[in-house]
Protein backbone atom coordinates (compact mmCIF):
# COMPACT_ATOMS: atom_id res chain seq x y z
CA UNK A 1 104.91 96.13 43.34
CA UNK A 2 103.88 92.57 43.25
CA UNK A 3 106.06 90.70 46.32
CA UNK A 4 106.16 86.66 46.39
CA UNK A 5 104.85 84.54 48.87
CA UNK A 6 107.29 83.08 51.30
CA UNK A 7 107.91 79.68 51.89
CA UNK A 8 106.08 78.58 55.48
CA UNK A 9 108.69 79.18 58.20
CA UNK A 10 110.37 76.04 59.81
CA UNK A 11 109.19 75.26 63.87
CA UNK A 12 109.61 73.38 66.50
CA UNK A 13 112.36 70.52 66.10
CA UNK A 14 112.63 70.51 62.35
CA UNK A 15 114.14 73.75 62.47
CA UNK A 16 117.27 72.46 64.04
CA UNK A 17 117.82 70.13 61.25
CA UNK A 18 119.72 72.08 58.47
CA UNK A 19 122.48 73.11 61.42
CA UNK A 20 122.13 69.46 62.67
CA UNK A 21 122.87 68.11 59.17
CA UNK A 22 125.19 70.05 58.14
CA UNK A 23 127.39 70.38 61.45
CA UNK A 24 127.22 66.19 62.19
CA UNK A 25 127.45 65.45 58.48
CA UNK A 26 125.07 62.90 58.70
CA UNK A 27 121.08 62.84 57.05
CA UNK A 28 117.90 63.45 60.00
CA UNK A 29 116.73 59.74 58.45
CA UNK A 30 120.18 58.27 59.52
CA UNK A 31 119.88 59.68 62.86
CA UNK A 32 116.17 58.80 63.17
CA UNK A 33 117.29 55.14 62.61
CA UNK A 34 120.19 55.33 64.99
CA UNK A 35 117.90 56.64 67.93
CA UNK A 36 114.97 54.39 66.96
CA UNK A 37 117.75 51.20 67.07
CA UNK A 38 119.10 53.10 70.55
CA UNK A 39 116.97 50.60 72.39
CA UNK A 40 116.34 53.31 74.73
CA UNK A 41 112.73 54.62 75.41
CA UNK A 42 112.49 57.67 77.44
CA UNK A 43 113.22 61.06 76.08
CA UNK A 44 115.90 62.61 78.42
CA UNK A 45 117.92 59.37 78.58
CA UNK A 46 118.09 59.54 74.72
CA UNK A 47 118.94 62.59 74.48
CA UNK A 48 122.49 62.39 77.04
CA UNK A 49 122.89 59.33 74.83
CA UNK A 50 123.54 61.04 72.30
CA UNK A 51 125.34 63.82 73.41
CA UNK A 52 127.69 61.29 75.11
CA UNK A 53 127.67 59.11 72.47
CA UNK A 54 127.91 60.92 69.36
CA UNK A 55 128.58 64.46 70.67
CA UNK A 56 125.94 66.28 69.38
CA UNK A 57 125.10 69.23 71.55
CA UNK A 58 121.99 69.17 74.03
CA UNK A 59 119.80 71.59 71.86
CA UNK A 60 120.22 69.21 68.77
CA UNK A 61 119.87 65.70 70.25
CA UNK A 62 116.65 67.37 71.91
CA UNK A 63 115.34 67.97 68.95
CA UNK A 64 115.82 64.63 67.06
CA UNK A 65 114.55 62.92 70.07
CA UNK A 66 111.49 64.81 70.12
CA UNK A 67 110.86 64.72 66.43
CA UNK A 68 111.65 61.25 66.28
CA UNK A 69 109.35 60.20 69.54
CA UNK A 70 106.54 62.34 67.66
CA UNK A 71 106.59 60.30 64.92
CA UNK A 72 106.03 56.76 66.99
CA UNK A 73 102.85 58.46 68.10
């Protein structure tokens, strides 16, 4: 019996997107933009910014943060 292959399995930050989208209602680009207009740099202070902020909880504003600092290279 012939089984399909099976899609790669999410890691790391990206995995918490799904929950993140579908719990804050709003798309990973729109809160890539919001952190990346933030005007803050450093990766803990973003993250209680957004927790305090917007109320996400610490596991998902970690990982847009880190995602999103990732991408600046």
């Amino acid at each position: 019996m012939a089984t399909e292959p099976t899609a790669a399995k999410v890691r790391g930050p990206a995995s918490y997107f799904p929950s993140i989208e579908k719990k804050y209602g709003q798309p990973i680009a729109e809160w890539k933009t919001i952190i990346r207009a933030s005007g803050v740099t450093h990766h803990m202070e973003l993250v209680g910014w957004l927790k305090k902020e917007y109320g996400l909880g610490h596991g998902h504003a970690n990982a847009l943060v880190a995602d999103t600092l990732a991408a600046r290279g």
